[in-house]
Structure formats: C-alpha cells, structure tokens
PDB file of N, CA and C in Angstrom:
ATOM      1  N   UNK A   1     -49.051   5.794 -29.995  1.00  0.00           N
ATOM      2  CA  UNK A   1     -47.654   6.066 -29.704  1.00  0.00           C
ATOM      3  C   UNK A   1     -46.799   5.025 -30.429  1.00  0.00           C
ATOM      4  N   UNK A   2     -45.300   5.854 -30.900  1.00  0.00           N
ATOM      5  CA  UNK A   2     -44.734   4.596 -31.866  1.00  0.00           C
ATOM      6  C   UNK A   2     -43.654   4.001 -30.518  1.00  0.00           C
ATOM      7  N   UNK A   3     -43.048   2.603 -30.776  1.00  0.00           N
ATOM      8  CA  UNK A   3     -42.522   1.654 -30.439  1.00  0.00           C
ATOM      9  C   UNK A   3     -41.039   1.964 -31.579  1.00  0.00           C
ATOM     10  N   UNK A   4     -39.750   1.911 -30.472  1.00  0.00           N
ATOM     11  CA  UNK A   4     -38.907   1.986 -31.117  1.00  0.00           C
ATOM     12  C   UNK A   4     -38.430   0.485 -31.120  1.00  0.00           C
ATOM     13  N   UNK A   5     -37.773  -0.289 -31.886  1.00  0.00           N
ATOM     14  CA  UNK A   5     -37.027  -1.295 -31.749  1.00  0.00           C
ATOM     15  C   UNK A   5     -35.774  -1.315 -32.018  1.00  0.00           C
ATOM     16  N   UNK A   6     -34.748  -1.650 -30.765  1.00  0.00           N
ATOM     17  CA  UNK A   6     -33.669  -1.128 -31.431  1.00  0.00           C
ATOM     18  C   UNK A   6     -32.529  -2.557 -30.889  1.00  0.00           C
ATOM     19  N   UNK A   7     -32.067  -2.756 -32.043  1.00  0.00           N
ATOM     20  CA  UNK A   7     -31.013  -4.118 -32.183  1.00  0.00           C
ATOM     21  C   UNK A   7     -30.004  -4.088 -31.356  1.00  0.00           C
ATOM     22  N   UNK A   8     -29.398  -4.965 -30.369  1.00  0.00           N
ATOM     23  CA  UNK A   8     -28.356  -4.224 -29.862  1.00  0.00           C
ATOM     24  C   UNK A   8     -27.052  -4.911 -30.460  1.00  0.00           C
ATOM     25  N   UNK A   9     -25.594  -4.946 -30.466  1.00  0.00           N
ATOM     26  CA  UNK A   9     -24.746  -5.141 -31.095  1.00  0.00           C
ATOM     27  C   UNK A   9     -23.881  -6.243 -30.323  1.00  0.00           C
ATOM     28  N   UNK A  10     -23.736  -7.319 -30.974  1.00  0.00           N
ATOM     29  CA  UNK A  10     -23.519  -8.684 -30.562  1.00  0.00           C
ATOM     30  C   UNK A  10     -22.500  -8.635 -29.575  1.00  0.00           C
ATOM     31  N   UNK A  11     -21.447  -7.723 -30.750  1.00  0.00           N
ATOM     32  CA  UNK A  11     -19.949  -7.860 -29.890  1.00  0.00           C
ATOM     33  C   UNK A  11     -19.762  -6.496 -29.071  1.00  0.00           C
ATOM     34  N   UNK A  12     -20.782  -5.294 -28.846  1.00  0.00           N
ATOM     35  CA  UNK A  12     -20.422  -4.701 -27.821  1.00  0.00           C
ATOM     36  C   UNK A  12     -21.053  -5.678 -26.108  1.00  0.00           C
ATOM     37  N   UNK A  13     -21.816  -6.187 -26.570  1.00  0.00           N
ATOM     38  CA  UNK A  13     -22.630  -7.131 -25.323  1.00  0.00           C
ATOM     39  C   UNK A  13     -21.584  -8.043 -24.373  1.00  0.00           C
ATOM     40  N   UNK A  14     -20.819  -9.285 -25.612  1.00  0.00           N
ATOM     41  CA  UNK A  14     -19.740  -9.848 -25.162  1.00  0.00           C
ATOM     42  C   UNK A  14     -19.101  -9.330 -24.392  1.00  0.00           C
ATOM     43  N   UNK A  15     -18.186  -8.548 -24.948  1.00  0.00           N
ATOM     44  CA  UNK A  15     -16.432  -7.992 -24.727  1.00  0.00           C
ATOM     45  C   UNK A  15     -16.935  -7.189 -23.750  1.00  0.00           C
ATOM     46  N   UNK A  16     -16.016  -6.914 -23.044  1.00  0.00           N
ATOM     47  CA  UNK A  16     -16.023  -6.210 -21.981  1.00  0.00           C
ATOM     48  C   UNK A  16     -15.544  -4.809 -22.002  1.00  0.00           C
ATOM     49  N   UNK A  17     -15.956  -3.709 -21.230  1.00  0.00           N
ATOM     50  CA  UNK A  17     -15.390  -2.197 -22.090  1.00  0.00           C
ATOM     51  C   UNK A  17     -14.283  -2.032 -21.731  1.00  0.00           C
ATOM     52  N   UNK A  18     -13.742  -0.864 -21.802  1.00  0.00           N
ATOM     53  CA  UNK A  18     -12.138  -0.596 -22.285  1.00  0.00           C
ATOM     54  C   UNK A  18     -11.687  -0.593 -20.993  1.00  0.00           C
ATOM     55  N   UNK A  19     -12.326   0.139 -19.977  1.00  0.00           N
ATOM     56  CA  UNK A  19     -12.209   0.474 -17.930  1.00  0.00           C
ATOM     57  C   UNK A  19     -11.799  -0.568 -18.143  1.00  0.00           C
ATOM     58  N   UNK A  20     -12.655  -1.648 -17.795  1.00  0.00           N
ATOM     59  CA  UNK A  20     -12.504  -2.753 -17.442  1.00  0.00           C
ATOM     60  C   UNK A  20     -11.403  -3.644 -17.455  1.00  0.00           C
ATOM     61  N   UNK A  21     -10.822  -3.976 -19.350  1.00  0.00           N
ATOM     62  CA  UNK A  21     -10.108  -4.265 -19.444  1.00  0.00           C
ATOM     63  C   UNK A  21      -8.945  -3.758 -19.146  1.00  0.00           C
ATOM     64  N   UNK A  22      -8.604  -2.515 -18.898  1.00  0.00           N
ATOM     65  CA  UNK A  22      -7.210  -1.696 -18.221  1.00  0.00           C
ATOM     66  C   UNK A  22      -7.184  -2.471 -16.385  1.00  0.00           C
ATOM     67  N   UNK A  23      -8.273  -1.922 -16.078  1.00  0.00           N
ATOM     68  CA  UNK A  23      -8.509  -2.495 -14.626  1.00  0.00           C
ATOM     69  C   UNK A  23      -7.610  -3.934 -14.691  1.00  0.00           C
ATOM     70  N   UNK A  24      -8.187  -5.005 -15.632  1.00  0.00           N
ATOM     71  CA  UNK A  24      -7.791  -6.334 -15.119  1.00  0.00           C
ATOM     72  C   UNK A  24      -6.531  -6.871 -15.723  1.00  0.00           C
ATOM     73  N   UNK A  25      -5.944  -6.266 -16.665  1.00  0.00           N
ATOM     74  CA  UNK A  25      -4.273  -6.252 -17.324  1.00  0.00           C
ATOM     75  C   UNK A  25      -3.565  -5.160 -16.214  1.00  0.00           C
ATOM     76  N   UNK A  26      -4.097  -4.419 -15.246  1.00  0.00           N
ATOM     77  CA  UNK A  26      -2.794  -3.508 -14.611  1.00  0.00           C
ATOM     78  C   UNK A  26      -3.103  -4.557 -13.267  1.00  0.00           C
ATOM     79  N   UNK A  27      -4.029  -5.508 -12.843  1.00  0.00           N
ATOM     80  CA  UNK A  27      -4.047  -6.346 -11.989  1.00  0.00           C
ATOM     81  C   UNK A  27      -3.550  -7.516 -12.308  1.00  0.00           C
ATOM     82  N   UNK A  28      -3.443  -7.768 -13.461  1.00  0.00           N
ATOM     83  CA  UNK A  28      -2.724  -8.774 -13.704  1.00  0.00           C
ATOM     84  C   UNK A  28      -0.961  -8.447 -13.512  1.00  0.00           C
ATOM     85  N   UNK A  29      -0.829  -7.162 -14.172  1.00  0.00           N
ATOM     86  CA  UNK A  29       0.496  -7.049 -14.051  1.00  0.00           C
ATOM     87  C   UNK A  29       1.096  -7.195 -12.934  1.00  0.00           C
ATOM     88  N   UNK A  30       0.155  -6.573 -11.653  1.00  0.00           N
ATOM     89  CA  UNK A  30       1.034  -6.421 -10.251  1.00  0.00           C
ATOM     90  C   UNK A  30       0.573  -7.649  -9.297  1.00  0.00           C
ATOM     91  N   UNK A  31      -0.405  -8.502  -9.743  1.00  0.00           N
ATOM     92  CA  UNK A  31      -0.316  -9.611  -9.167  1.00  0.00           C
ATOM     93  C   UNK A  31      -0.495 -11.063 -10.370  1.00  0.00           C
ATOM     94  N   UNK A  32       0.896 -11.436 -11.001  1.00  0.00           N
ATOM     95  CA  UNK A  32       1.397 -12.257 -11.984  1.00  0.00           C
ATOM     96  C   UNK A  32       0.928 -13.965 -11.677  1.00  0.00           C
ATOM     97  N   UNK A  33       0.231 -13.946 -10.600  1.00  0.00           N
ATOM     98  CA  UNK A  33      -0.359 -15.298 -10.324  1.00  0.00           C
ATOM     99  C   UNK A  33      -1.568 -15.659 -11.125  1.00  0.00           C
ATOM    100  N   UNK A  34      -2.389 -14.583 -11.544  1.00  0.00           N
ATOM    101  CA  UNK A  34      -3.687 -14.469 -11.861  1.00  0.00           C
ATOM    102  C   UNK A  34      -2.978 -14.611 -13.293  1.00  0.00           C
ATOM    103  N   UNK A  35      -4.198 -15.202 -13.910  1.00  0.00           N
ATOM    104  CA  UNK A  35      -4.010 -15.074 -15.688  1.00  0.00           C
ATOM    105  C   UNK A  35      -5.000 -14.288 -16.143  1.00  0.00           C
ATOM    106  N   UNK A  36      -5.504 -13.758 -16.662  1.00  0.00           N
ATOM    107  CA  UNK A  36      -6.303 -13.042 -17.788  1.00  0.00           C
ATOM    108  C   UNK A  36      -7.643 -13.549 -17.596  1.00  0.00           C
ATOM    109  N   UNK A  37      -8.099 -14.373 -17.677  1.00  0.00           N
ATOM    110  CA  UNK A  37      -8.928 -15.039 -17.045  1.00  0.00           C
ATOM    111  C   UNK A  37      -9.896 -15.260 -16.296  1.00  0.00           C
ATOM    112  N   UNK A  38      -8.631 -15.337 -15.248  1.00  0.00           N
ATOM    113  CA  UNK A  38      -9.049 -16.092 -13.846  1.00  0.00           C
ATOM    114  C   UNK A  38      -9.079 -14.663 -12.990  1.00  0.00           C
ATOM    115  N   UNK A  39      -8.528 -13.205 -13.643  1.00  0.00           N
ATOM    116  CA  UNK A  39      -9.211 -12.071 -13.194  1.00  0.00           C
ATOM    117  C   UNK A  39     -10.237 -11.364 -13.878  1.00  0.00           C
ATOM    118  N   UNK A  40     -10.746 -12.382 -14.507  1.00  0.00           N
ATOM    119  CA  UNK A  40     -11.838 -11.973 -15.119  1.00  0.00           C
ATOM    120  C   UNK A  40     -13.354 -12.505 -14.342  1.00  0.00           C
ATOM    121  N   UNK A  41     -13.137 -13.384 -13.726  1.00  0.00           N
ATOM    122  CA  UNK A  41     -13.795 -14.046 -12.637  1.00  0.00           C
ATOM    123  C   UNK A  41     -13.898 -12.957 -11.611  1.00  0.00           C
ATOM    124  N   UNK A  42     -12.975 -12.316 -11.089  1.00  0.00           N
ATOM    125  CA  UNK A  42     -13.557 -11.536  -9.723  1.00  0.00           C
ATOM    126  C   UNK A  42     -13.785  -9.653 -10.012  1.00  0.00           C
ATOM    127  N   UNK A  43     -14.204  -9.921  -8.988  1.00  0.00           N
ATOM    128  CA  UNK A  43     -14.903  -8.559  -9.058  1.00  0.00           C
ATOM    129  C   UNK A  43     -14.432  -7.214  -9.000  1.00  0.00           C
ATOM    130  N   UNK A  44     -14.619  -6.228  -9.978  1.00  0.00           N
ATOM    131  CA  UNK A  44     -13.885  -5.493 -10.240  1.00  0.00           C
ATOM    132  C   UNK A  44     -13.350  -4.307  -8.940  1.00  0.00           C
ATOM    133  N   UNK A  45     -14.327  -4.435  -7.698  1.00  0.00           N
ATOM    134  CA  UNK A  45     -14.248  -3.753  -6.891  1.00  0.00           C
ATOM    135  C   UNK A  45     -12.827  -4.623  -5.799  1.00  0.00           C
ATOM    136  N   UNK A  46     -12.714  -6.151  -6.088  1.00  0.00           N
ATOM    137  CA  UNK A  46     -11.646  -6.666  -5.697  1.00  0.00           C
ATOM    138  C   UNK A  46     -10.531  -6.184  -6.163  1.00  0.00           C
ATOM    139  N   UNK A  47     -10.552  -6.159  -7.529  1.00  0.00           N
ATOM    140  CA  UNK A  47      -8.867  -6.152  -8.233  1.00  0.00           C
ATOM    141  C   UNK A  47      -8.280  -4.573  -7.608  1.00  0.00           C
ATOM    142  N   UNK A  48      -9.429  -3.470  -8.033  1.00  0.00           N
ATOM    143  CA  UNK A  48      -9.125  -2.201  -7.687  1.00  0.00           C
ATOM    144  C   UNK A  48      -8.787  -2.010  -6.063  1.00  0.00           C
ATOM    145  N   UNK A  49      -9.380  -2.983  -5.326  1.00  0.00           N
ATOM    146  CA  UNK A  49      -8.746  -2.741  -3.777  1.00  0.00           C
ATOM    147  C   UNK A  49      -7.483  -3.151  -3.887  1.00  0.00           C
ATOM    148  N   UNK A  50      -7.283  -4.510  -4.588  1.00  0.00           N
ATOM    149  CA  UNK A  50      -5.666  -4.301  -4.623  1.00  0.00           C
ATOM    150  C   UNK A  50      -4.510  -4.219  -5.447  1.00  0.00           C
ATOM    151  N   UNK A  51      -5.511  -3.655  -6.234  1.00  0.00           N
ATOM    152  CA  UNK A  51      -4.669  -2.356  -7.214  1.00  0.00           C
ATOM    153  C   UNK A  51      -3.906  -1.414  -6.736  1.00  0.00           C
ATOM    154  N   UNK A  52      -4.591  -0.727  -5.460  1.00  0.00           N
ATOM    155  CA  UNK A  52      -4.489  -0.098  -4.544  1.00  0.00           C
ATOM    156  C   UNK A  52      -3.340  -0.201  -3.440  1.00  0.00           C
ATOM    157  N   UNK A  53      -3.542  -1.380  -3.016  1.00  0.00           N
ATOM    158  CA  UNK A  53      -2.851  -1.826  -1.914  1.00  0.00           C
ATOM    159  C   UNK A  53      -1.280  -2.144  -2.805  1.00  0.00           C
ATOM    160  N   UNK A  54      -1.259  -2.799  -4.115  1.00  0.00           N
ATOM    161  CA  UNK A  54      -0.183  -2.758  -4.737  1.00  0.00           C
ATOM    162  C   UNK A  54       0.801  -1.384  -4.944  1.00  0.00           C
ATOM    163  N   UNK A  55       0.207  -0.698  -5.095  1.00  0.00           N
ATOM    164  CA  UNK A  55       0.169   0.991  -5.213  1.00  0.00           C
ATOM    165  C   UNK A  55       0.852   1.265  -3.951  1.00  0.00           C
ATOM    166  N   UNK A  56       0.290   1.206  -3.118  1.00  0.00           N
ATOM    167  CA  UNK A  56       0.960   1.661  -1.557  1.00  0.00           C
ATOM    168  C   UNK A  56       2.328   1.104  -1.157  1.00  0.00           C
ATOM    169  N   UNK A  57       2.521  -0.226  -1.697  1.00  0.00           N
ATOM    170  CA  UNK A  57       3.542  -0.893  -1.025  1.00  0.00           C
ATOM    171  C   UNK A  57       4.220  -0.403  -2.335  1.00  0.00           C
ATOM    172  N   UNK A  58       4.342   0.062  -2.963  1.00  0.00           N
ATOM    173  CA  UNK A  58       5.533   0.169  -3.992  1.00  0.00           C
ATOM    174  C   UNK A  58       5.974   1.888  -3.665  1.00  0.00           C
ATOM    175  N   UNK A  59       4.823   2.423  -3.350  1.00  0.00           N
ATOM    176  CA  UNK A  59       5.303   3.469  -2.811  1.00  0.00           C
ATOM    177  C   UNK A  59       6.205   3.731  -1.256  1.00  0.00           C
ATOM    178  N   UNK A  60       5.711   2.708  -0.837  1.00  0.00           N
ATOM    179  CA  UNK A  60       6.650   2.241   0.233  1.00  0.00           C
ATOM    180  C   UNK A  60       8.170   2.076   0.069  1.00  0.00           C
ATOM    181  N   UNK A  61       8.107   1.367  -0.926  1.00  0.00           N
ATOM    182  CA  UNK A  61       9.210   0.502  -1.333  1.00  0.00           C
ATOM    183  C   UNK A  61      10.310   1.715  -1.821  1.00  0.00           C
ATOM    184  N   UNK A  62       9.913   2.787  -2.656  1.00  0.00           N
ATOM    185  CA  UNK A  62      10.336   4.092  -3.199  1.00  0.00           C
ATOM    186  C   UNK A  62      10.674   5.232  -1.924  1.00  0.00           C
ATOM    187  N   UNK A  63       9.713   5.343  -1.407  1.00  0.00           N
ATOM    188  CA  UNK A  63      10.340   6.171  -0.097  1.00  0.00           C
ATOM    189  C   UNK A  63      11.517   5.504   0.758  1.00  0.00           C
ATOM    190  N   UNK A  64      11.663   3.798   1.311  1.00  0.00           N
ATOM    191  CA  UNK A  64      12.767   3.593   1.618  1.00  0.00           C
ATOM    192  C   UNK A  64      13.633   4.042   0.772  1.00  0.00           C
ATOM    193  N   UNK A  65      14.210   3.506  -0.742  1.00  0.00           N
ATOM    194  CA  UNK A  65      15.040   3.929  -1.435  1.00  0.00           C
ATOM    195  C   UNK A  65      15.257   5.130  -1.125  1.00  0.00           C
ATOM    196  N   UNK A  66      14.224   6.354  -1.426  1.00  0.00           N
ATOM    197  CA  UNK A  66      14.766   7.815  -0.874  1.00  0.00           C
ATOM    198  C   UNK A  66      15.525   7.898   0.406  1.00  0.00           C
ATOM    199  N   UNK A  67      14.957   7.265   1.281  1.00  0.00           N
ATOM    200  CA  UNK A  67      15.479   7.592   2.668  1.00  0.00           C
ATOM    201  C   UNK A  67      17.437   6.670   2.927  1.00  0.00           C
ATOM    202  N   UNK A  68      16.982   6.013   2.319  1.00  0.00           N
ATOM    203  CA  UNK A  68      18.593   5.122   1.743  1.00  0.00           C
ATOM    204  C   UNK A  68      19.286   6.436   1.145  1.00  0.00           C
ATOM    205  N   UNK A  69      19.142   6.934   0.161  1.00  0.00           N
ATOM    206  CA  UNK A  69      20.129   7.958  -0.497  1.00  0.00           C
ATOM    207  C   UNK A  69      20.003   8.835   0.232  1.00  0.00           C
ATOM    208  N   UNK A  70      19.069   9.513   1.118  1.00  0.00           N
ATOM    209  CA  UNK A  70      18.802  10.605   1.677  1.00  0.00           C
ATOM    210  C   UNK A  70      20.564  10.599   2.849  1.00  0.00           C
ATOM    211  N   UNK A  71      20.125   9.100   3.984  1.00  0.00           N
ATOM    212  CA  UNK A  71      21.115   9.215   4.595  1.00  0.00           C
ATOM    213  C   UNK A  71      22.591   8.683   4.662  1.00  0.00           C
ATOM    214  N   UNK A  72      22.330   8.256   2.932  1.00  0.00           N
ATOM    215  CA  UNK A  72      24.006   8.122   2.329  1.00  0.00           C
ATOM    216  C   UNK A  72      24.927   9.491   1.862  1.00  0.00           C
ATOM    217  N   UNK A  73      23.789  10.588   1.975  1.00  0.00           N
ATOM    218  CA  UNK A  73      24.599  11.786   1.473  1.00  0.00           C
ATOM    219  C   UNK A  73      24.498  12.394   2.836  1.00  0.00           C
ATOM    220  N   UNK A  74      24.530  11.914   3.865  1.00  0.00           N
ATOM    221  CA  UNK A  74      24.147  12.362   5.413  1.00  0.00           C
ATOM    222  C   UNK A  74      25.797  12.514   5.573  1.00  0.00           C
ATOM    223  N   UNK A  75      25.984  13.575   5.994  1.00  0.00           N
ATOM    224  CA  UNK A  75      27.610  13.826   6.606  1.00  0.00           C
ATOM    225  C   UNK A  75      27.593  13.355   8.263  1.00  0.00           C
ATOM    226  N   UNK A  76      26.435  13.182   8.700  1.00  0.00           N
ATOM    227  CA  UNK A  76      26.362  12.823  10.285  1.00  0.00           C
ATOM    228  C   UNK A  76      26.121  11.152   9.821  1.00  0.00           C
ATOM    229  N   UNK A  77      27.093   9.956  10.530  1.00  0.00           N
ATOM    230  CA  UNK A  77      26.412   9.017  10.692  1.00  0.00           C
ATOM    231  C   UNK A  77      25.313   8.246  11.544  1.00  0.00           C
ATOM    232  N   UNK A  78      24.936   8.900  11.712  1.00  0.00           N
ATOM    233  CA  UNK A  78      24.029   8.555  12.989  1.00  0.00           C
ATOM    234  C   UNK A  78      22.745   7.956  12.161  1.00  0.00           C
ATOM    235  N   UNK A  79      22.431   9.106  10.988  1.00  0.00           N
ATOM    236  CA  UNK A  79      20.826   8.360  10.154  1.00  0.00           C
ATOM    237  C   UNK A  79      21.434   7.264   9.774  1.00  0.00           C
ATOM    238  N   UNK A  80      22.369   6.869   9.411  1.00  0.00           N
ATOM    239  CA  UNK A  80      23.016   5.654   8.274  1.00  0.00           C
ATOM    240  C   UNK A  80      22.798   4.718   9.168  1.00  0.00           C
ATOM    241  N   UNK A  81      23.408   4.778  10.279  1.00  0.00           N
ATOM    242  CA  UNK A  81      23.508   3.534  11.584  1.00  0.00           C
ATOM    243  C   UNK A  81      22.148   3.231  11.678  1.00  0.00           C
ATOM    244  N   UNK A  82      21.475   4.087  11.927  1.00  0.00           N
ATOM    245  CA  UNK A  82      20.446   3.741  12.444  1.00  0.00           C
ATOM    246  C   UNK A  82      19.459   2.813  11.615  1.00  0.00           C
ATOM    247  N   UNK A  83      19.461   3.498  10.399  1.00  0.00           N
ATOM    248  CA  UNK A  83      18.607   2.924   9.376  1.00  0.00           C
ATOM    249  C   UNK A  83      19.492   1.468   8.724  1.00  0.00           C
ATOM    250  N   UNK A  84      20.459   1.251   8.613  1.00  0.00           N
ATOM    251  CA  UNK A  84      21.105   0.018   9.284  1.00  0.00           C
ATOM    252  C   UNK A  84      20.381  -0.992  10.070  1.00  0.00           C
ATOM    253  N   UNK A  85      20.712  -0.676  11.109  1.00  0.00           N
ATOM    254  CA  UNK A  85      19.956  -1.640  12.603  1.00  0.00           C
ATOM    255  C   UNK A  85      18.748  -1.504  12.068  1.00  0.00           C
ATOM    256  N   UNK A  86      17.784  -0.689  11.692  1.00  0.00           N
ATOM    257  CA  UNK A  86      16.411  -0.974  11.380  1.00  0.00           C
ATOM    258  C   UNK A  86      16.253  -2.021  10.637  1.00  0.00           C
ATOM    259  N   UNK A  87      17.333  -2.082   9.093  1.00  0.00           N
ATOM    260  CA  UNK A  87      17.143  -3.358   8.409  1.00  0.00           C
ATOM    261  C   UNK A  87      17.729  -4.462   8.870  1.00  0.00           C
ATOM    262  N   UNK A  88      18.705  -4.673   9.435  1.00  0.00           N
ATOM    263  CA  UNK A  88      19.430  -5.530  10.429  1.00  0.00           C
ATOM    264  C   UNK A  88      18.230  -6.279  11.704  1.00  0.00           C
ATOM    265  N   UNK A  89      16.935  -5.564  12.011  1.00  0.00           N
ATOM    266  CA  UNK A  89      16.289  -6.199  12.871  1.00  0.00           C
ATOM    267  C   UNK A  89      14.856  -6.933  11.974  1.00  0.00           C
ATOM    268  N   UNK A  90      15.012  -6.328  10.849  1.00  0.00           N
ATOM    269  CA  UNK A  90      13.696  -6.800  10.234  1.00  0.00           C
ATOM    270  C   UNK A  90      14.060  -7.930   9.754  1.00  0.00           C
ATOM    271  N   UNK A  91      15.591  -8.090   9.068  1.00  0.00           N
ATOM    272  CA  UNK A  91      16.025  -9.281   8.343  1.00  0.00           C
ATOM    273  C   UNK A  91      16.233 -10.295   9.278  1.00  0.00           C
ATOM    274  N   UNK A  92      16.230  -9.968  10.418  1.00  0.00           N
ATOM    275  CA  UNK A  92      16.010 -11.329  11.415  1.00  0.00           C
ATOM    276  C   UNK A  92      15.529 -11.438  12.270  1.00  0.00           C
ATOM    277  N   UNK A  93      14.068 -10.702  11.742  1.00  0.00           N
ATOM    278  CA  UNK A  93      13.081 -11.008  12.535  1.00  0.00           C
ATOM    279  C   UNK A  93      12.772 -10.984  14.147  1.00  0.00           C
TER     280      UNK A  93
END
C-alpha cells in the first residue's frame, strides 16, 4: 500500500481562518476595551456569548427609541407621562 505525504502550508497553520477573525474584530468592535490581541486569547465560544448579549442590549436600546416616537405621535398623553416617570425613576434610581 502507498503512503501519501503531504506538506502542510506554513501560513495556513499560523493565521487564523476568516470565521474567526470576523468573530474577534465584531468583538472587538462592541467591546473597545479588548485589543486585537488580548481577544485573541479567549475563547471563541466567550466572545460569541457576548457578541450576543451585545446584540440584545442594542436591540433594547432601538425598541426604547421606537417606543419614544411611538408615544410622541400618541394624541393621548397618558403613554408619554408614563414612559416619562419610567425614565424619571430609573435615572434616580
């Protein structure tokens, strides 16, 4: 039986593949503490949990805005007030 030998390629071994690198530049982007680096150190199943969790709170952040315009075009004031006092109790806790 023949024996294949097969070379493998220096710089696909190094570098890291393309996933990867998207993964740890869109974690870098949404958490700007980390350098390039130093998210290269953790584990990819970390960054993507809070990749995730970054994801949620911005979607958060977008549905208030909706709900802001929603009850600025409100002809009843009652949503406006209310959603008011909601931020009025969070901002002081």
């Amino acid at each position: 039986m023949a024996t294949i030998k097969v070379k493998k390629d220096a710089q696909a071994i190094s570098s890291p593949s393309d996933s990867l690198k998207s993964v740890v530049a869109k974690f870098c982007f949404y958490y700007s503490a980390y350098t390039y680096d130093e998210a290269m150190e953790l584990s990819i199943k970390t960054m993507k949990r809070m990749i995730k969790v970054a994801y949620q709170e911005k979607a958060r952040e977008y549905l208030e805005l909706a709900q802001i315009a929603r009850t600025a075009q409100s002809s009843k004031p009652a949503p406006y007030n209310k959603l008011v006092a909601r931020y009025e109790r969070e901002a002081n806790g």
